[in-house]
C-alpha atoms as a PDB file:
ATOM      1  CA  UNK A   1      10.336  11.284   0.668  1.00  0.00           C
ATOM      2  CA  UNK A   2       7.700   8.485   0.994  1.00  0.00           C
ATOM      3  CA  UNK A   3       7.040   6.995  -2.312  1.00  0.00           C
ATOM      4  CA  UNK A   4       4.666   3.977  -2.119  1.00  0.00           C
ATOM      5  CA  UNK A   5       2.339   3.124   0.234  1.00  0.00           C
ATOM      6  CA  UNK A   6       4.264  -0.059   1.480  1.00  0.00           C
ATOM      7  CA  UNK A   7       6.759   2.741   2.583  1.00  0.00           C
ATOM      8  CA  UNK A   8       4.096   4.869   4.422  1.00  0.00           C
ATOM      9  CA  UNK A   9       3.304   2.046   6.293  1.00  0.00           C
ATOM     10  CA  UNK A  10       6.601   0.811   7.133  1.00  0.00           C
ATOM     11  CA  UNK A  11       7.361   4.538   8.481  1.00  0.00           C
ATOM     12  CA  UNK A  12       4.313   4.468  11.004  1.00  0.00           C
ATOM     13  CA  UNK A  13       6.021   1.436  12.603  1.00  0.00           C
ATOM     14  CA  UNK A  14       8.559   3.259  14.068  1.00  0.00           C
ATOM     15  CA  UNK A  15       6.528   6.172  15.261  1.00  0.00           C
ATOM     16  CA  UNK A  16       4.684   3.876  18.269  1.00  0.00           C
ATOM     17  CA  UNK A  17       1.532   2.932  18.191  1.00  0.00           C
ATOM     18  CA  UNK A  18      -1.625   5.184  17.967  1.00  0.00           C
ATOM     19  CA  UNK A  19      -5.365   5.050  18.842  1.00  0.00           C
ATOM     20  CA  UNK A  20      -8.095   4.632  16.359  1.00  0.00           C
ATOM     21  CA  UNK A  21     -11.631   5.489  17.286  1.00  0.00           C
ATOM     22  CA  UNK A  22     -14.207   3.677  14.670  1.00  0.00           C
ATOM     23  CA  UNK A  23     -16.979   5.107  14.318  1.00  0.00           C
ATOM     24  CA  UNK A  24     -19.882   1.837  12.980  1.00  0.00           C
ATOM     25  CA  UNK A  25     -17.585  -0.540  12.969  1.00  0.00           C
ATOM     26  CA  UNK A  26     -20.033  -2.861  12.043  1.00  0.00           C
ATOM     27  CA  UNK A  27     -17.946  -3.683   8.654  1.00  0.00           C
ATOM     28  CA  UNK A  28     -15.405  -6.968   7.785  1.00  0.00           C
ATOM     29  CA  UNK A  29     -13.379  -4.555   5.750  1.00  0.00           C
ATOM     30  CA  UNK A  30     -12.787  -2.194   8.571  1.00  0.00           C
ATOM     31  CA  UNK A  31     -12.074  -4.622  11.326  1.00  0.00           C
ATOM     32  CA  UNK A  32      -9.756  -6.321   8.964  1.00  0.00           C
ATOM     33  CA  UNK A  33      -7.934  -2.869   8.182  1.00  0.00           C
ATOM     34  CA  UNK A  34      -8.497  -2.420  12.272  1.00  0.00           C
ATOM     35  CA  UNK A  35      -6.649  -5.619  12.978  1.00  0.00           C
ATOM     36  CA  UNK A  36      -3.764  -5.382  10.148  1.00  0.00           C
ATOM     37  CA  UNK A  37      -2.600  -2.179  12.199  1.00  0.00           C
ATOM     38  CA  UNK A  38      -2.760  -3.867  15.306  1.00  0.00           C
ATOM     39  CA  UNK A  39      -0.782  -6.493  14.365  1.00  0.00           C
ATOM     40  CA  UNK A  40       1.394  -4.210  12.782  1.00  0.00           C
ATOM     41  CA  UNK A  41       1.955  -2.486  15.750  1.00  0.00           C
ATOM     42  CA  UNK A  42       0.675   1.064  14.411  1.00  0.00           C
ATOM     43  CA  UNK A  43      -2.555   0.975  16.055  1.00  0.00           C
ATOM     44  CA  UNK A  44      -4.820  -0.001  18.284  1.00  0.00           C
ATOM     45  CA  UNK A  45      -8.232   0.681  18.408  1.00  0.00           C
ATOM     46  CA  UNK A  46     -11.719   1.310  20.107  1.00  0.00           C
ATOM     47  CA  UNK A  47     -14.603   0.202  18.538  1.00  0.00           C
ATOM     48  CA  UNK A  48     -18.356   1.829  18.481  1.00  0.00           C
ATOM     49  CA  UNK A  49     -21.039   0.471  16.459  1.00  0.00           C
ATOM     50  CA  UNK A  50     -23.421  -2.354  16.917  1.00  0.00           C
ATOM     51  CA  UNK A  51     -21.638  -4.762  19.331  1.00  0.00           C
ATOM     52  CA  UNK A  52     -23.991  -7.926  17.689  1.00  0.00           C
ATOM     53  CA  UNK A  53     -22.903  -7.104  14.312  1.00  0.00           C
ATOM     54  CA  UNK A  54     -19.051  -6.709  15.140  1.00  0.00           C
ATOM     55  CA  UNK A  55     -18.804  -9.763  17.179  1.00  0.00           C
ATOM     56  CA  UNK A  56     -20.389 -11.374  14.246  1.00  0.00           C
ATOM     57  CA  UNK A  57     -17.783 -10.079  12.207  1.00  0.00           C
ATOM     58  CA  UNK A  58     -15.178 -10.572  14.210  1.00  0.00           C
ATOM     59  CA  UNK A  59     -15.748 -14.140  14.839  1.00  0.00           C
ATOM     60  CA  UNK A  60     -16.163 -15.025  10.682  1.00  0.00           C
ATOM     61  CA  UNK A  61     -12.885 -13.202  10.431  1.00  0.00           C
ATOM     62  CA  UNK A  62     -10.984 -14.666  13.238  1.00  0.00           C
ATOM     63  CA  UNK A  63     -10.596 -11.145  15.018  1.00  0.00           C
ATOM     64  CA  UNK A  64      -9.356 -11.307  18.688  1.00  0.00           C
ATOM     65  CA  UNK A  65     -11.933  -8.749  20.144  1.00  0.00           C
ATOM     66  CA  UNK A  66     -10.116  -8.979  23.352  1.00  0.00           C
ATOM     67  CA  UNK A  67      -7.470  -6.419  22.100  1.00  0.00           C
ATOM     68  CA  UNK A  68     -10.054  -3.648  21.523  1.00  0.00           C
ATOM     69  CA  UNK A  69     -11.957  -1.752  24.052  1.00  0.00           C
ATOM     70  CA  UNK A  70     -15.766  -2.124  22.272  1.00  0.00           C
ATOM     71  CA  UNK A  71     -18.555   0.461  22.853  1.00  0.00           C
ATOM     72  CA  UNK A  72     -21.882  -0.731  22.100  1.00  0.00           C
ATOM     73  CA  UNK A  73     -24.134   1.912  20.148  1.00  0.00           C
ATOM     74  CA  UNK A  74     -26.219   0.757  17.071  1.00  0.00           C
ATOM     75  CA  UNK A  75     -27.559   4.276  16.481  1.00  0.00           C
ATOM     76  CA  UNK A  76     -24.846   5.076  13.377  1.00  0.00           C
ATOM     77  CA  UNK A  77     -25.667   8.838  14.139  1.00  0.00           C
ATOM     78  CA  UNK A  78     -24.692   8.046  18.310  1.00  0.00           C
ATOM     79  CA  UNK A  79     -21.791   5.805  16.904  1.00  0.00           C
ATOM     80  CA  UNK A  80     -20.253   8.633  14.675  1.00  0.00           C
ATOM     81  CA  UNK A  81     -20.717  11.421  17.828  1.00  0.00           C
ATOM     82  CA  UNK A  82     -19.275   8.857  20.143  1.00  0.00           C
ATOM     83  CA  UNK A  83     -15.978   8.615  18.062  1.00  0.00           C
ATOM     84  CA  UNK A  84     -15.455  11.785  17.470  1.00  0.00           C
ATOM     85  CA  UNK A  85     -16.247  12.780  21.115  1.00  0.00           C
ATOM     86  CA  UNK A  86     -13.492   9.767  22.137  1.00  0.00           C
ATOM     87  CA  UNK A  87     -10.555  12.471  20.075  1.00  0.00           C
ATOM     88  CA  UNK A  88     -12.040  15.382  21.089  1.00  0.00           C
ATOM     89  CA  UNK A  89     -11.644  13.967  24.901  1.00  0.00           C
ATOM     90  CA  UNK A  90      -7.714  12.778  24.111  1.00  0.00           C
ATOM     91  CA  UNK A  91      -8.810   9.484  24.320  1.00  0.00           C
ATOM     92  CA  UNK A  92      -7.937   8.415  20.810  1.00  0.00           C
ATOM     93  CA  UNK A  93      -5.722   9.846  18.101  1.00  0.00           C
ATOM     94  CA  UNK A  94      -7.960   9.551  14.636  1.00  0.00           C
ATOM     95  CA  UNK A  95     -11.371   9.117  13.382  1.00  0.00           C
ATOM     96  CA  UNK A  96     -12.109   6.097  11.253  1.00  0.00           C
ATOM     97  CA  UNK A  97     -15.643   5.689   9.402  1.00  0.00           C
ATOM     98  CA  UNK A  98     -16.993   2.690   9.347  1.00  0.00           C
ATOM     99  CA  UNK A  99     -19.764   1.307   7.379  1.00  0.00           C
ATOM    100  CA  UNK A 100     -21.598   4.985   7.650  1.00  0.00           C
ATOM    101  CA  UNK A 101     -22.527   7.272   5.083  1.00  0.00           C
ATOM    102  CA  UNK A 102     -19.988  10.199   4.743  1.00  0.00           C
ATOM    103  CA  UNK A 103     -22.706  13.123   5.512  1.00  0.00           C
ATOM    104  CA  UNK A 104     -23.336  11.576   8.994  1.00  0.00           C
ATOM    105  CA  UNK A 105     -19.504  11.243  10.476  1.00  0.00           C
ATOM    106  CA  UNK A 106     -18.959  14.870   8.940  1.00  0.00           C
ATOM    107  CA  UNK A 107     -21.867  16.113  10.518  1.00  0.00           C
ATOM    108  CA  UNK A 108     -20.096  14.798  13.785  1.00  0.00           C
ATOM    109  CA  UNK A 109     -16.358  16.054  12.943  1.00  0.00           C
ATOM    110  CA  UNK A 110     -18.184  19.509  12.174  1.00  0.00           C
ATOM    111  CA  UNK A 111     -20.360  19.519  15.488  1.00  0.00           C
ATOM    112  CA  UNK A 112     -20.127  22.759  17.276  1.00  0.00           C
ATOM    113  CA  UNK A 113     -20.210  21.111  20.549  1.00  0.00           C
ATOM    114  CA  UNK A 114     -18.398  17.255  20.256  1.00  0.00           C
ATOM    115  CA  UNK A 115     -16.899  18.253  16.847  1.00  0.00           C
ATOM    116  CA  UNK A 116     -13.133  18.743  15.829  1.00  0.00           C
ATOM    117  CA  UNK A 117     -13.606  21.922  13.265  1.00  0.00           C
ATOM    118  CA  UNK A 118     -10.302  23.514  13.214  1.00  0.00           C
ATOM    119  CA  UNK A 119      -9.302  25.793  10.414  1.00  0.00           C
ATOM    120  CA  UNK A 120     -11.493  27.063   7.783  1.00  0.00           C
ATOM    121  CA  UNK A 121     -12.106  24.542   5.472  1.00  0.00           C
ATOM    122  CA  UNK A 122     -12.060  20.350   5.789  1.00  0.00           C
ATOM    123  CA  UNK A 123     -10.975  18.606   2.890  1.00  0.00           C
ATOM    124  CA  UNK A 124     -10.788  14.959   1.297  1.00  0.00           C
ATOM    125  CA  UNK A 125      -7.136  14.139   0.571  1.00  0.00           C
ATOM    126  CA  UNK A 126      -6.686  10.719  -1.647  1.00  0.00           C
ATOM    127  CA  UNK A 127      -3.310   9.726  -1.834  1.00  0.00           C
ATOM    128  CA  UNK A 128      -2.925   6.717  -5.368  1.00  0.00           C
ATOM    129  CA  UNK A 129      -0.177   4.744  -6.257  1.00  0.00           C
ATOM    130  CA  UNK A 130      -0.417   4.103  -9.694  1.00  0.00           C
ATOM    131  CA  UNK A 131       1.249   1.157 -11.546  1.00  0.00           C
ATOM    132  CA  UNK A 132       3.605   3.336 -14.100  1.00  0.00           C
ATOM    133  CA  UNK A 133       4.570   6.409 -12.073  1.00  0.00           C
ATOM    134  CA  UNK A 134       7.480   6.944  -9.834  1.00  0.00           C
ATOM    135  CA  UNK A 135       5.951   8.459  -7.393  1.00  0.00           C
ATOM    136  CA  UNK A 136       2.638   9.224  -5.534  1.00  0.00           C
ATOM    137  CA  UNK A 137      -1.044  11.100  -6.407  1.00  0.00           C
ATOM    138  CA  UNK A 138      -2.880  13.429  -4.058  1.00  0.00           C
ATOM    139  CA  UNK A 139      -6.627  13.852  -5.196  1.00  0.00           C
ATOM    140  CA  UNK A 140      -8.070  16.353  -3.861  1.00  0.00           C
ATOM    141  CA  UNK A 141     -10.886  17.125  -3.294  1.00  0.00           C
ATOM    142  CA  UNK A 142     -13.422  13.657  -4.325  1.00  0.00           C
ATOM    143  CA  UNK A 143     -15.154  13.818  -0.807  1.00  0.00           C
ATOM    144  CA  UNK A 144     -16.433  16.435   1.029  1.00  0.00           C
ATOM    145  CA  UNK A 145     -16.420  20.373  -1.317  1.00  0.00           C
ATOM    146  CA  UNK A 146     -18.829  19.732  -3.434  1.00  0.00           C
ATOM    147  CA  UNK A 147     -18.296  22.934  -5.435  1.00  0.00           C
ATOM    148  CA  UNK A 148     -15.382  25.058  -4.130  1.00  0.00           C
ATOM    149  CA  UNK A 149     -14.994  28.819  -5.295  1.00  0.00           C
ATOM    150  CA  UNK A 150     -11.873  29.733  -5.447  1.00  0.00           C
ATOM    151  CA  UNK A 151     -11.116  30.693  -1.974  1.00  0.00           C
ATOM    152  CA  UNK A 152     -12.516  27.439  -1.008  1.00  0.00           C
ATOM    153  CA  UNK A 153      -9.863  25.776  -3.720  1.00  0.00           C
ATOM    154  CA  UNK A 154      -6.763  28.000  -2.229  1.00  0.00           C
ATOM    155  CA  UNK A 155      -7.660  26.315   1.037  1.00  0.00           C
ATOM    156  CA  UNK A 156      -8.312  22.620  -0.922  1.00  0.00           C
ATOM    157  CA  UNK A 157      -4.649  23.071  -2.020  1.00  0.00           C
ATOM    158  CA  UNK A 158      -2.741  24.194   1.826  1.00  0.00           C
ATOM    159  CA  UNK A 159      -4.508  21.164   3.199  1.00  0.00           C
ATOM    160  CA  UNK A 160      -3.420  19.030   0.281  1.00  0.00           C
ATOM    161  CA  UNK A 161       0.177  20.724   0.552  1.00  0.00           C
ATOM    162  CA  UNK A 162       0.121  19.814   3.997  1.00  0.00           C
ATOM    163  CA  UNK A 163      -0.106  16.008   4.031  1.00  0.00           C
ATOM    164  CA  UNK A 164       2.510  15.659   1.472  1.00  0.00           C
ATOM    165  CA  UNK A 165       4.783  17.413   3.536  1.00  0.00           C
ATOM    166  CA  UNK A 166       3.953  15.440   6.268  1.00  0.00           C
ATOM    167  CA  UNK A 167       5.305  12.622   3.945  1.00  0.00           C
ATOM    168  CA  UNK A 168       8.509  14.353   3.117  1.00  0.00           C
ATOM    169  CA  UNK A 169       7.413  16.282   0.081  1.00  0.00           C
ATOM    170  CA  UNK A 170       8.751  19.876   0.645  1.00  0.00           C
ATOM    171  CA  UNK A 171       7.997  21.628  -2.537  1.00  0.00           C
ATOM    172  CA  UNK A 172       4.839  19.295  -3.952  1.00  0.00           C
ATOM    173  CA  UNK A 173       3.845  20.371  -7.717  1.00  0.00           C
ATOM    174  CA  UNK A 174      -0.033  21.402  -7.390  1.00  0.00           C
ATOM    175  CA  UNK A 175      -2.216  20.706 -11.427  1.00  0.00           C
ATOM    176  CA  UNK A 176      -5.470  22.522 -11.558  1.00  0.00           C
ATOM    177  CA  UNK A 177      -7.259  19.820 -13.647  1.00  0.00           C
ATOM    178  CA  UNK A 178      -9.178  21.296 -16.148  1.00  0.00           C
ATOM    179  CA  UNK A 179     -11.326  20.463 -19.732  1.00  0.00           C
ATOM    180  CA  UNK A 180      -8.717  22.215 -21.753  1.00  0.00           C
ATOM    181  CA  UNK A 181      -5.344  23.760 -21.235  1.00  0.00           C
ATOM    182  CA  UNK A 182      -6.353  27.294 -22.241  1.00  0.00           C
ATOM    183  CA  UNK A 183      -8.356  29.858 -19.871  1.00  0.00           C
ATOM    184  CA  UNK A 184     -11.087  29.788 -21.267  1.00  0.00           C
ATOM    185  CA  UNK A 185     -14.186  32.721 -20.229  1.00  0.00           C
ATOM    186  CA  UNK A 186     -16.490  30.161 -20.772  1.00  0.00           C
ATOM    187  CA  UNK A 187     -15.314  27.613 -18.028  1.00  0.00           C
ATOM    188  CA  UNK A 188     -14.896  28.482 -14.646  1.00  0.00           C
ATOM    189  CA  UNK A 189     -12.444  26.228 -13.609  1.00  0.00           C
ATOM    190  CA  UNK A 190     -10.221  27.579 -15.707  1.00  0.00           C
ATOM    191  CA  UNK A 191      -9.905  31.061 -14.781  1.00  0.00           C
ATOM    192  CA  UNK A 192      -9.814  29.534 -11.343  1.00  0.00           C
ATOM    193  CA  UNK A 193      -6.900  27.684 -12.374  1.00  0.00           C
ATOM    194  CA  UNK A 194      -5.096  30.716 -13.554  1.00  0.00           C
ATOM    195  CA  UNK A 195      -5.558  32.802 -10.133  1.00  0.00           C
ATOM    196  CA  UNK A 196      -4.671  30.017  -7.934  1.00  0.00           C
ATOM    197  CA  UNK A 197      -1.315  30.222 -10.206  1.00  0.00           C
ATOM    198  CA  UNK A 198      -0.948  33.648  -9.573  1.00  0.00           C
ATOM    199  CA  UNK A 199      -2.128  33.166  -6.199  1.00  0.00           C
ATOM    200  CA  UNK A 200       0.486  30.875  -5.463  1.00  0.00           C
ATOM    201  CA  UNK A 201       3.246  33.748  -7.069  1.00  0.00           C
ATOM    202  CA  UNK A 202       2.073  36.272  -4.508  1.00  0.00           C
ATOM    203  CA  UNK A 203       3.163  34.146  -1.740  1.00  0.00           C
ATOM    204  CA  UNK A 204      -0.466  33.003  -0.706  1.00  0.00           C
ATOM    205  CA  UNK A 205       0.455  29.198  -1.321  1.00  0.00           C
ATOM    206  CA  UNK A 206       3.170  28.934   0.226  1.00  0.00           C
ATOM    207  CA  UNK A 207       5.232  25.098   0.398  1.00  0.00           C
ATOM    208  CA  UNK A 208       4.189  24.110  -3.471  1.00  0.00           C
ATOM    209  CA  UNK A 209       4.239  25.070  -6.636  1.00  0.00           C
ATOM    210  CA  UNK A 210       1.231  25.238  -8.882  1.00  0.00           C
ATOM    211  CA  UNK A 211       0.679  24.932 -12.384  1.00  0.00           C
ATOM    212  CA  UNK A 212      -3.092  25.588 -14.228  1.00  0.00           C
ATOM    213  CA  UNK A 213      -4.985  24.898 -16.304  1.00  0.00           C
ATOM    214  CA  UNK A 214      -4.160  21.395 -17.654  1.00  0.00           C
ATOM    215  CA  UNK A 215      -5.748  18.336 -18.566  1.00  0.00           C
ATOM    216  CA  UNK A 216      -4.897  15.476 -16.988  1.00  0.00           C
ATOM    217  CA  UNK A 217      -2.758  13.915 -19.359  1.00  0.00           C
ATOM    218  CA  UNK A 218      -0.639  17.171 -19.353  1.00  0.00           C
ATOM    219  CA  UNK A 219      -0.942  17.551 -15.617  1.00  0.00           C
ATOM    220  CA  UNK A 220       1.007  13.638 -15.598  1.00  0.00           C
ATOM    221  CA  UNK A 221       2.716  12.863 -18.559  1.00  0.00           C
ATOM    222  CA  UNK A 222       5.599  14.908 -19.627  1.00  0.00           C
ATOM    223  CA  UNK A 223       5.198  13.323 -23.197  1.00  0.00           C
ATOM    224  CA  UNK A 224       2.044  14.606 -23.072  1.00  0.00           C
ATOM    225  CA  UNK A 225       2.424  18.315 -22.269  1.00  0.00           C
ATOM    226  CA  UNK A 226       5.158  18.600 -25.347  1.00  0.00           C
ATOM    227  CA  UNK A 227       2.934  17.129 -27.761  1.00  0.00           C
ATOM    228  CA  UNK A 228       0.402  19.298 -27.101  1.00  0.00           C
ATOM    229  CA  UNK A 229       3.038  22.273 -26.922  1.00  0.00           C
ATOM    230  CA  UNK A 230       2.854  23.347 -23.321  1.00  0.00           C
ATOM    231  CA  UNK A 231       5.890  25.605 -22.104  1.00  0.00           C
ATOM    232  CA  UNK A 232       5.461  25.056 -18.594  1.00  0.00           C
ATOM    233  CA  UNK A 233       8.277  22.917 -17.013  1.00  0.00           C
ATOM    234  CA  UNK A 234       5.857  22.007 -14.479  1.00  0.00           C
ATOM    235  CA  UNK A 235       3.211  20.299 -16.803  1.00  0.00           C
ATOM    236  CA  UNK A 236       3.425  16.693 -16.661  1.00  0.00           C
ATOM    237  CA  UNK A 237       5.120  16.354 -13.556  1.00  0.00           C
ATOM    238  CA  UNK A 238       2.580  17.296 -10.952  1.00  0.00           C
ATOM    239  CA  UNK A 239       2.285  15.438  -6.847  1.00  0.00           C
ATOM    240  CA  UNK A 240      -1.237  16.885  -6.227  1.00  0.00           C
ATOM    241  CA  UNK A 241      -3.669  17.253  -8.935  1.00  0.00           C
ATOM    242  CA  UNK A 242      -7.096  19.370  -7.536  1.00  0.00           C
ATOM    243  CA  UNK A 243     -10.355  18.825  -9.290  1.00  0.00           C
ATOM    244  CA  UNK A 244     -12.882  21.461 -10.077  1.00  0.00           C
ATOM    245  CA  UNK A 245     -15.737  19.764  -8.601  1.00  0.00           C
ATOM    246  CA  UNK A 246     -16.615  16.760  -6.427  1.00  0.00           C
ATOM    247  CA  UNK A 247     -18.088  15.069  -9.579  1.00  0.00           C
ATOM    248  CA  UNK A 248     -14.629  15.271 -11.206  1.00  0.00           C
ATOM    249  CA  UNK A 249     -13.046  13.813  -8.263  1.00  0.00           C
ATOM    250  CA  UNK A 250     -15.108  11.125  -7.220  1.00  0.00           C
ATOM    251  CA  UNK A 251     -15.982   9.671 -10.916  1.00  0.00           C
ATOM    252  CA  UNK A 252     -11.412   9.779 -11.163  1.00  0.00           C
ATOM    253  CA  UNK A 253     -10.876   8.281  -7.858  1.00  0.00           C
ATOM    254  CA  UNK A 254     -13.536   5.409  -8.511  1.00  0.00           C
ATOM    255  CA  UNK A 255     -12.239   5.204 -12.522  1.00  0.00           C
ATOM    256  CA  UNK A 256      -8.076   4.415 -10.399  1.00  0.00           C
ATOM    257  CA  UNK A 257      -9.584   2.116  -8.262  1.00  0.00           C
ATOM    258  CA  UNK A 258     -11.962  -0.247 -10.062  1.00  0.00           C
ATOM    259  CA  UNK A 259     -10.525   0.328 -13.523  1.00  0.00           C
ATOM    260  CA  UNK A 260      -6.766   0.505 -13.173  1.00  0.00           C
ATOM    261  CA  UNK A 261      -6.367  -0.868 -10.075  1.00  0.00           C
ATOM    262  CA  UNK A 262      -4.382   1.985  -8.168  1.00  0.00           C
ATOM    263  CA  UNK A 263      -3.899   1.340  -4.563  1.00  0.00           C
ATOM    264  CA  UNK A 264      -5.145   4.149  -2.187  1.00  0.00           C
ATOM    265  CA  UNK A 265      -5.501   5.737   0.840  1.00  0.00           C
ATOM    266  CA  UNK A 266      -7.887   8.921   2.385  1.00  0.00           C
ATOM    267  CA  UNK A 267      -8.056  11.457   4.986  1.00  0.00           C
ATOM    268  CA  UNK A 268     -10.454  14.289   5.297  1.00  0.00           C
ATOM    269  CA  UNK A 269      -7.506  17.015   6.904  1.00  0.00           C
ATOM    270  CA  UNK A 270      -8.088  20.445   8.651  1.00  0.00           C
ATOM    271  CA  UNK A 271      -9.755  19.177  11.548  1.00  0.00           C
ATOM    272  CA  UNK A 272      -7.747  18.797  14.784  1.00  0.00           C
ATOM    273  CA  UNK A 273      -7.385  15.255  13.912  1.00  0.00           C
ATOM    274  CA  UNK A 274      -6.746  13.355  10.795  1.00  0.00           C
ATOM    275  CA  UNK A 275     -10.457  11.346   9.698  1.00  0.00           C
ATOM    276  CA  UNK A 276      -9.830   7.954   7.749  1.00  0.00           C
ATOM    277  CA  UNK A 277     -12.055   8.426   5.081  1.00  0.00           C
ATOM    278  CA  UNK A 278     -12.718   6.166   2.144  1.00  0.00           C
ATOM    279  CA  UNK A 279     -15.218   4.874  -0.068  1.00  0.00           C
ATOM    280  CA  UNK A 280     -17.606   2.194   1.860  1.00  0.00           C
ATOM    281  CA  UNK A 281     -16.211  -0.227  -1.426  1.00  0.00           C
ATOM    282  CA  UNK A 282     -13.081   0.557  -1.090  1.00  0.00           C
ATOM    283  CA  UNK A 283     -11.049  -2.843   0.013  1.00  0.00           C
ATOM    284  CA  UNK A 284      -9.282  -3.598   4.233  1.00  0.00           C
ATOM    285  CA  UNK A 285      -5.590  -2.909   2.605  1.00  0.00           C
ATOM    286  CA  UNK A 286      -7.335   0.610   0.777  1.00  0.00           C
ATOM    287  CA  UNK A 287      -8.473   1.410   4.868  1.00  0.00           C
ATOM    288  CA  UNK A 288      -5.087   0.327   5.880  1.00  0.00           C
ATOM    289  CA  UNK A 289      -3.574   2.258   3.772  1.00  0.00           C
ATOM    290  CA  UNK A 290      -5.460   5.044   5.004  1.00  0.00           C
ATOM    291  CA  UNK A 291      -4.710   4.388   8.610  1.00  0.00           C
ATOM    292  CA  UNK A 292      -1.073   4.520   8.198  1.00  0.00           C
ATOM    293  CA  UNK A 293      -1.724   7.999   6.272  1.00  0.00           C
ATOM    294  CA  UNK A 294      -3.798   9.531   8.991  1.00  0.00           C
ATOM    295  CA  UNK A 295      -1.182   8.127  12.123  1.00  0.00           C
ATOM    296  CA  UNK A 296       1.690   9.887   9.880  1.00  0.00           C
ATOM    297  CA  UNK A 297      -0.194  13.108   9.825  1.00  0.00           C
ATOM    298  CA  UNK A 298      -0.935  12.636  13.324  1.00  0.00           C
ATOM    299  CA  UNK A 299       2.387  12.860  14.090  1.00  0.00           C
ATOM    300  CA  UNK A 300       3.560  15.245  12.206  1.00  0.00           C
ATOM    301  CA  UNK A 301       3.784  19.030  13.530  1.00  0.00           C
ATOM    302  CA  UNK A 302       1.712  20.109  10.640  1.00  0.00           C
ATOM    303  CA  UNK A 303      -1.288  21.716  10.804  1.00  0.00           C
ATOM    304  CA  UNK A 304      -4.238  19.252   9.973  1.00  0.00           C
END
């Protein structure tokens, strides 16, 4: 089972390398990211955006733009459509955004026409290594649901499920993060919480176990869950922890990044191909990172 991200990117190395298709690569962080897999031998890549602006970048940053195929196309909207349209066609592997807001690359992923919809619901998969823990965090979702009902959540958590198998995680322990512990009539989330519990009993989550509702600390820290009394031998010791809202998820994944310093990687998953998807601030090892995530679910038989 893949513990760190060092170790997710030394398994991609053996699995031969991959196409990216960048969608505005216009960006030093992404090129950088771009290049790092090249020269690891993970990836190689083809470039659309703004050719002025990458060559710019490229030559500040020492970037051989003689390994990449380059696409001009300064329209973002036209960049995004051309990228996705480059792994629809089998041309490339994965999506990578580049310096584009989210809303527009989705808008292309979820295109009727050039798009790559697959199941029912896409979702934002974080994957944190945190300095402490002995193992990894999948956040999910801080991206794309902005306010899942519950049938949206059950399909939040088989995504989720299904990149940590994909990185040797058979029986990954789902938290439904919550206010409070309790259910509580008065807070959605957690009665939520409680059915996707029983949901998961009934055989409708299948791979995982899940455990709801809980706090964060008791959806971490063992210490944690018997000081406050909780029974559950799950609490404290959870792989994937699912937040109610996209508020939630997005104020915790930028509160691990810029305040404790987690390293990280994302995906949106349940397309027909893995999208690297991270925050526009996020650093070129953070986008490396999430290459390496996105070429192992690639490769994986999993559904994605």
């Amino acid at each position: 089972m893949i513990q760190t991200l060092e170790a997710l990117r030394d398994a991609v190395k053996g699995q031969g390398s991959k196409t990216l298709a960048v969608a505005a690569a216009g960006d030093a962080e992404v090129l950088l990211a771009v290049d790092m897999a090249r020269r690891l031998g993970i990836a190689s890549a083809i470039l659309v955006g703004d050719e002025e602006k990458i060559r710019t970048i490229a030559a500040q940053r020492h970037i051989p733009l003689e390994a990449y195929r380059l696409i001009p196309e300064a329209d973002p909207v036209q960049a995004c459509r051309t990228a996705v349209k480059l792994v629809r066609d089998g041309e490339a592997d994965v999506v990578m955004k580049g310096l584009v807001d989210t809303s527009v690359i989705l808008k292309a992923v979820l295109d009727k026409e050039i798009g790559l919809r697959k199941g029912p619901v896409l979702s934002h998969v974080a994957l944190f290594q945190v300095a402490g823990y002995d193992r990894l965090f999948y956040v999910t979702d801080v991206a794309m649901n902005i306010a899942p009902d519950l049938e949206t959540k059950k399909h939040i958590i088989r995504n989720a499920v299904g990149v940590a198998h994909a990185l040797g995680n058979p029986d990954p322990i789902v938290a439904c993060l919550c206010a409070v512990e309790k259910v509580n009539p008065k807070m959605p989330a957690t009665l939520e919480a409680a059915a996707l519990v029983e949901a998961c009993k009934a055989g409708e989550l299948p791979g995982c176990r899940v455990v709801g509702p809980l706090a964060l600390d008791n959806a971490v820290s063992p210490e944690a869950a018997r000081h406050k009394g909780i029974q559950d031998p799950l609490a404290g010791h959870a792989d994937v922890l699912l937040v109610p809202n996209i508020e939630t998820g997005n104020v915790f994944y930028k509160s691990l990044v810029f305040l404790a310093r987690a390293k990280n990687a994302g995906v949106i998953v349940g397309a027909k191909a893995p999208v690297v998807l991270t925050s526009r601030a996020d650093s070129d090892e953070a986008k490396l990172n999430s290459i390496a995530l996105a070429l192992m679910i690639s490769a994986s038989n999993l559904p994605r």
